[in-house]
PDB file of N, CA and C in Angstrom:
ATOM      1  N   UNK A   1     -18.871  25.688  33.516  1.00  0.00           N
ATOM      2  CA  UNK A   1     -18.694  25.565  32.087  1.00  0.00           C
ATOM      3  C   UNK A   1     -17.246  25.818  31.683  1.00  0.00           C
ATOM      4  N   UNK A   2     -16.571  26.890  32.284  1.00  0.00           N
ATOM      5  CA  UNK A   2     -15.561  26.983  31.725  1.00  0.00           C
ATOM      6  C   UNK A   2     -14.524  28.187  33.029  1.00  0.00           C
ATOM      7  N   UNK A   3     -13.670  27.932  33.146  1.00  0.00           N
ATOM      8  CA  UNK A   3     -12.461  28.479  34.022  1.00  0.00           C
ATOM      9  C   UNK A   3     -12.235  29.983  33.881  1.00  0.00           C
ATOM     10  N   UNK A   4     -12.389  30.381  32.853  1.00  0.00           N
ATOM     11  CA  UNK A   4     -11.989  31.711  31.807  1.00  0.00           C
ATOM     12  C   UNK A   4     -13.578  32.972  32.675  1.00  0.00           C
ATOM     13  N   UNK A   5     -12.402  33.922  33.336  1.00  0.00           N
ATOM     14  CA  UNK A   5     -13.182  35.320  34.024  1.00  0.00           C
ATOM     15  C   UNK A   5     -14.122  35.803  32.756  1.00  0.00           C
ATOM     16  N   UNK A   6     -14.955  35.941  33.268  1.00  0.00           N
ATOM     17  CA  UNK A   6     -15.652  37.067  31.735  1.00  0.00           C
ATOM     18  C   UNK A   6     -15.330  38.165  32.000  1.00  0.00           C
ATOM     19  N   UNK A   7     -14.484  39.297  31.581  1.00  0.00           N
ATOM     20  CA  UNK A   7     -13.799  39.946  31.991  1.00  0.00           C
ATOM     21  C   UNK A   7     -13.021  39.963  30.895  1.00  0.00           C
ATOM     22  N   UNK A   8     -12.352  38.727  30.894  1.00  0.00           N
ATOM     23  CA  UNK A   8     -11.227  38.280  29.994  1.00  0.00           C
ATOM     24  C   UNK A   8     -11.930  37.972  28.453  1.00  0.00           C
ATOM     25  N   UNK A   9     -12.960  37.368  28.611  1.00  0.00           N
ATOM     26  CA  UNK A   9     -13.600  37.244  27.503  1.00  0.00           C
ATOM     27  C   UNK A   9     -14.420  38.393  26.840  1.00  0.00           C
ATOM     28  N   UNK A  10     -15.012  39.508  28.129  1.00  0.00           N
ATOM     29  CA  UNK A  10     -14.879  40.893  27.057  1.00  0.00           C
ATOM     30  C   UNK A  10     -13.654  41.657  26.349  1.00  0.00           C
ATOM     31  N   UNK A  11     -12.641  41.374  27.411  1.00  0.00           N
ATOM     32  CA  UNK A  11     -11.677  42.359  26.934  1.00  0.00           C
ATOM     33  C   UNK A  11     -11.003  41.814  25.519  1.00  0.00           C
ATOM     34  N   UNK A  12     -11.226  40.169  25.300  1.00  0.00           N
ATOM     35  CA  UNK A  12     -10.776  39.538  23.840  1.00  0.00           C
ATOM     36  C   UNK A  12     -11.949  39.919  22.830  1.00  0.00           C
ATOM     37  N   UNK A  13     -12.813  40.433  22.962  1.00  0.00           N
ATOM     38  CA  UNK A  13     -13.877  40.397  21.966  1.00  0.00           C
ATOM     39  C   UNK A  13     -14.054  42.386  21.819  1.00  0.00           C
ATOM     40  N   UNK A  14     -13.598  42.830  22.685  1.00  0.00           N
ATOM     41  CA  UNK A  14     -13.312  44.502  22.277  1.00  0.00           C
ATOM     42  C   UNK A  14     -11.985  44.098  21.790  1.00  0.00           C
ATOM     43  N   UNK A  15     -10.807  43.763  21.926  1.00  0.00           N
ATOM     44  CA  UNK A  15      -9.531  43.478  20.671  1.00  0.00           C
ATOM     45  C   UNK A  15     -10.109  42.852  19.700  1.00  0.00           C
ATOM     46  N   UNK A  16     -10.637  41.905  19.379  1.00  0.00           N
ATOM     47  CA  UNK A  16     -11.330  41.495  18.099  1.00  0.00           C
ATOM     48  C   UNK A  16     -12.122  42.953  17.564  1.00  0.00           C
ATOM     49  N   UNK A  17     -12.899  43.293  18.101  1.00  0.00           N
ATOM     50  CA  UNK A  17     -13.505  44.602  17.643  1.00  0.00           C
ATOM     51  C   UNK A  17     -12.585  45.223  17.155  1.00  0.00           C
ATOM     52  N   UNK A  18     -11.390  45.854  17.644  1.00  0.00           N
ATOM     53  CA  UNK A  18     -10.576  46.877  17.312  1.00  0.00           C
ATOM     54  C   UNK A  18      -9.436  46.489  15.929  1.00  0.00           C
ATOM     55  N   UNK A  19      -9.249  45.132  15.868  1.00  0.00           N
ATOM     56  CA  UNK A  19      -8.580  44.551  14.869  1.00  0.00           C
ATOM     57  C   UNK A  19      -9.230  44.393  13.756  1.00  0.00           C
ATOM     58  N   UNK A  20     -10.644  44.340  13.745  1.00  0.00           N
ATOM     59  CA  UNK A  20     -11.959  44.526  12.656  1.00  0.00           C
ATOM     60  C   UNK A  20     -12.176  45.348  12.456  1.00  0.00           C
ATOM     61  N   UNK A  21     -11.923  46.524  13.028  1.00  0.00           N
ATOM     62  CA  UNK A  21     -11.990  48.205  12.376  1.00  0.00           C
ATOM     63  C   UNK A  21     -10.986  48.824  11.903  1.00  0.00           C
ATOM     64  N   UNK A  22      -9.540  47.924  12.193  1.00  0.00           N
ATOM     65  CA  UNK A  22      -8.241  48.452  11.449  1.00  0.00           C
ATOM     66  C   UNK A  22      -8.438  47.688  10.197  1.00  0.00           C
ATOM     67  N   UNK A  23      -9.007  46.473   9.845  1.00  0.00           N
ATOM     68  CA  UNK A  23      -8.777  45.979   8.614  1.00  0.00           C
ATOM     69  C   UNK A  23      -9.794  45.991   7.804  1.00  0.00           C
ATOM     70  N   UNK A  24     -10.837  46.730   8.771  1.00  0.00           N
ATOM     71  CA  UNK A  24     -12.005  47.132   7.541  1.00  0.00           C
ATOM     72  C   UNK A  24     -11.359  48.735   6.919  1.00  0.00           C
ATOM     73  N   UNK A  25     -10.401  49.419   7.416  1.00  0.00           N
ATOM     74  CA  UNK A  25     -10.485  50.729   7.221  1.00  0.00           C
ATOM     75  C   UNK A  25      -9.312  50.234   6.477  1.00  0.00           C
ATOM     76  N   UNK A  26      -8.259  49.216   6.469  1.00  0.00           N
ATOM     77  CA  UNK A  26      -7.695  48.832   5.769  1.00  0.00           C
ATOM     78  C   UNK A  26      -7.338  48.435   3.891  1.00  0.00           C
ATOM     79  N   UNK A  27      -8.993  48.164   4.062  1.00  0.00           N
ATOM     80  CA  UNK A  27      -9.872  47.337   2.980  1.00  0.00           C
ATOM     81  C   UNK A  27     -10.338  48.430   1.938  1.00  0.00           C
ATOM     82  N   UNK A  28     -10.891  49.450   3.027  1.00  0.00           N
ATOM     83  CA  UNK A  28     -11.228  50.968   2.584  1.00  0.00           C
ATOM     84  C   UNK A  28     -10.034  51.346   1.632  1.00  0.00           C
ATOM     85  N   UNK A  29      -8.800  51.373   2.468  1.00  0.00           N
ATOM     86  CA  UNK A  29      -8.074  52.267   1.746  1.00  0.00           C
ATOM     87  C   UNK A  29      -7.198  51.366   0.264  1.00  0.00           C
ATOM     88  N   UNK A  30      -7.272  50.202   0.416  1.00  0.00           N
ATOM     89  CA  UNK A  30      -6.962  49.498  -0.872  1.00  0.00           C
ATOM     90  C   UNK A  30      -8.213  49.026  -1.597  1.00  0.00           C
ATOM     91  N   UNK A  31      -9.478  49.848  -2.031  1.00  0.00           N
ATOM     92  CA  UNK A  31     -10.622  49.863  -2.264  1.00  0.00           C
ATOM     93  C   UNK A  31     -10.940  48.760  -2.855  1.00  0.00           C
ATOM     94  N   UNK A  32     -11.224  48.249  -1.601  1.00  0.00           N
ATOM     95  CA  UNK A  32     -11.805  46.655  -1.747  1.00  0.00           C
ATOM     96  C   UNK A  32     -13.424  47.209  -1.029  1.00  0.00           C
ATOM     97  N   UNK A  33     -14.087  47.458  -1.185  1.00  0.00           N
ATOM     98  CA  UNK A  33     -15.239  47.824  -1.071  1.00  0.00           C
ATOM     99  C   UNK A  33     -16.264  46.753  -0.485  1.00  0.00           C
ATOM    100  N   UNK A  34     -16.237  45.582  -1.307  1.00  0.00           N
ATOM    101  CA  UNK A  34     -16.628  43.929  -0.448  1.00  0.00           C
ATOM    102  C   UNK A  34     -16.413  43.567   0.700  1.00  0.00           C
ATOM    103  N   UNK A  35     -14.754  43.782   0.692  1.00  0.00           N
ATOM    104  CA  UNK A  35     -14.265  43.322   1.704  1.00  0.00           C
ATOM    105  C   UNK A  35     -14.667  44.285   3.158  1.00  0.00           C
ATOM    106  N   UNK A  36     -14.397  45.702   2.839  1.00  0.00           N
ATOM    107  CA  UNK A  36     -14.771  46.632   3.856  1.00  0.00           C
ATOM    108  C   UNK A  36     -16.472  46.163   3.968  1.00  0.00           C
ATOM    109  N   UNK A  37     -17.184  46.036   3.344  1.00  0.00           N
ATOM    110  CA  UNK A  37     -18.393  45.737   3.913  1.00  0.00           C
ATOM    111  C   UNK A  37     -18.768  44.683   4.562  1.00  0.00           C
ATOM    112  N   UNK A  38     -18.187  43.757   4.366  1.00  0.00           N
ATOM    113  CA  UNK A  38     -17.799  42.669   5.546  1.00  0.00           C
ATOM    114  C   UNK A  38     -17.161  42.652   6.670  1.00  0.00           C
ATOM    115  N   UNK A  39     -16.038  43.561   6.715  1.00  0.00           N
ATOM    116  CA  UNK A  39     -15.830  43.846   8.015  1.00  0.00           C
ATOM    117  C   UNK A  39     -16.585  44.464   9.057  1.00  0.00           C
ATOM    118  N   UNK A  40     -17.499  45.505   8.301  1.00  0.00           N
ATOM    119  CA  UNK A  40     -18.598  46.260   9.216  1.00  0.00           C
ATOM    120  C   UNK A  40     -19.795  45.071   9.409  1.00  0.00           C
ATOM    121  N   UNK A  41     -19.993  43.939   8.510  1.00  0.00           N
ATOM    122  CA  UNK A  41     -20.886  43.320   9.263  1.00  0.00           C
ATOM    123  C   UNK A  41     -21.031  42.360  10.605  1.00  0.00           C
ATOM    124  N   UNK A  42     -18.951  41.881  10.280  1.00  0.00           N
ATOM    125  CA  UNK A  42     -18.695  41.663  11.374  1.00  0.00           C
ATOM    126  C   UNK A  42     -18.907  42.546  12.771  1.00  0.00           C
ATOM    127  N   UNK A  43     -18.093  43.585  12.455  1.00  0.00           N
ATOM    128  CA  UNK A  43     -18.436  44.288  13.547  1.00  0.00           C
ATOM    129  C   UNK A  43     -19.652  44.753  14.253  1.00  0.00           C
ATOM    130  N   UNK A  44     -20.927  45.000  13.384  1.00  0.00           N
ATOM    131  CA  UNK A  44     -21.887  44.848  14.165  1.00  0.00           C
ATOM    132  C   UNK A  44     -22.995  43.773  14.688  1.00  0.00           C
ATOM    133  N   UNK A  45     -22.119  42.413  14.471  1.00  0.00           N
ATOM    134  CA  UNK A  45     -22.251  41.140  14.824  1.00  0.00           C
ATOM    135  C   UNK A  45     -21.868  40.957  16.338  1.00  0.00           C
ATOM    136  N   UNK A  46     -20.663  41.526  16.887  1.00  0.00           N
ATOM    137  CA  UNK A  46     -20.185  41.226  17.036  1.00  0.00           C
ATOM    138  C   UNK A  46     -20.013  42.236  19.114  1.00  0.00           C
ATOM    139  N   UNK A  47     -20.448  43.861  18.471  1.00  0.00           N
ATOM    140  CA  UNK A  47     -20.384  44.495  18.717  1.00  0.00           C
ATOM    141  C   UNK A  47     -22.093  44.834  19.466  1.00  0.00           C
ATOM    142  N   UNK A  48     -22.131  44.125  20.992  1.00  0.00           N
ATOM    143  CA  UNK A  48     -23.521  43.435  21.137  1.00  0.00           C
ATOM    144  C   UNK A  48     -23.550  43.299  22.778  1.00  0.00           C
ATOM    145  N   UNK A  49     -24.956  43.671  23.063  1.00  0.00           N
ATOM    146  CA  UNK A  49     -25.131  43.303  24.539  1.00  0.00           C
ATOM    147  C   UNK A  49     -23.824  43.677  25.590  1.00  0.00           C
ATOM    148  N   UNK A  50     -23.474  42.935  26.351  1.00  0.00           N
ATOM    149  CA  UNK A  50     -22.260  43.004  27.819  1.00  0.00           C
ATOM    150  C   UNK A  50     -20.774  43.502  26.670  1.00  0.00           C
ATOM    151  N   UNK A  51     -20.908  43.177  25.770  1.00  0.00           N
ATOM    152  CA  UNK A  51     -19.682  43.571  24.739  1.00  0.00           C
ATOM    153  C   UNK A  51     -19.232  44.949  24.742  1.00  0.00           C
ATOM    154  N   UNK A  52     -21.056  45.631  24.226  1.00  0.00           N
ATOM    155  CA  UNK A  52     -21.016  46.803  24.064  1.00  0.00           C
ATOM    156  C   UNK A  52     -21.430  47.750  25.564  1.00  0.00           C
ATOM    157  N   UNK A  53     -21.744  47.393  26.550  1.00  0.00           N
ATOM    158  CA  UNK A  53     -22.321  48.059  27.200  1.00  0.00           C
ATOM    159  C   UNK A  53     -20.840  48.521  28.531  1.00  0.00           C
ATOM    160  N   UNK A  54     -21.059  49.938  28.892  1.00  0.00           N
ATOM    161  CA  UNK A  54     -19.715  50.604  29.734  1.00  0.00           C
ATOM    162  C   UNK A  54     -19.177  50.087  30.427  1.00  0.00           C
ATOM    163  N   UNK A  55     -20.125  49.608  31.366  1.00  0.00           N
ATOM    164  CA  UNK A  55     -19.614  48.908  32.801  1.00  0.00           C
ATOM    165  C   UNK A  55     -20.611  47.613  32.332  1.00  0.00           C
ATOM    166  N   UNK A  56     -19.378  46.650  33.374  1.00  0.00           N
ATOM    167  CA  UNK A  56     -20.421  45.449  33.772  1.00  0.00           C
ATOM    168  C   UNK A  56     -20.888  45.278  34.676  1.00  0.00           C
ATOM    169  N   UNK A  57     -21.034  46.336  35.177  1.00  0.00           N
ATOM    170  CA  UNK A  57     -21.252  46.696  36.583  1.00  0.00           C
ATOM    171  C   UNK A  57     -22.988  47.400  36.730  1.00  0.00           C
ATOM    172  N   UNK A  58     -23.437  46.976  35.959  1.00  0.00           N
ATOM    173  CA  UNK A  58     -24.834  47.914  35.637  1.00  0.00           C
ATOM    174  C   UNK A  58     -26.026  47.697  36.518  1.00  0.00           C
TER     175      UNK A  58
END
């Protein structure tokens, strides 16, 4: 299907995670309240299965 390690494709989707919790806390602090609640829905969209789990090694 595709060339790309999964590996690589967790480690881009925990930086997506981490860039969605700076700009939801972002959102927070210029009380956009909407907006912060959208970021948390992203994040627990997002934040899922092999994404979330320690090792992939399980």
């Amino acid at each position: 299907m595709t060339n790309t390690f999964e590996g690589s494709l967790i480690r881009l989707f925990r930086r997506l995670e981490e860039l969605l919790r700076q700009m939801g806390q972002a959102a927070k602090v210029m009380g956009n309240d909407d907006l912060t609640k959208k970021f948390e829905e992203s994040l627990s969209k997002i934040r899922r299965d092999l994404v979330a789990a320690q090792s992939l090694y399980l």
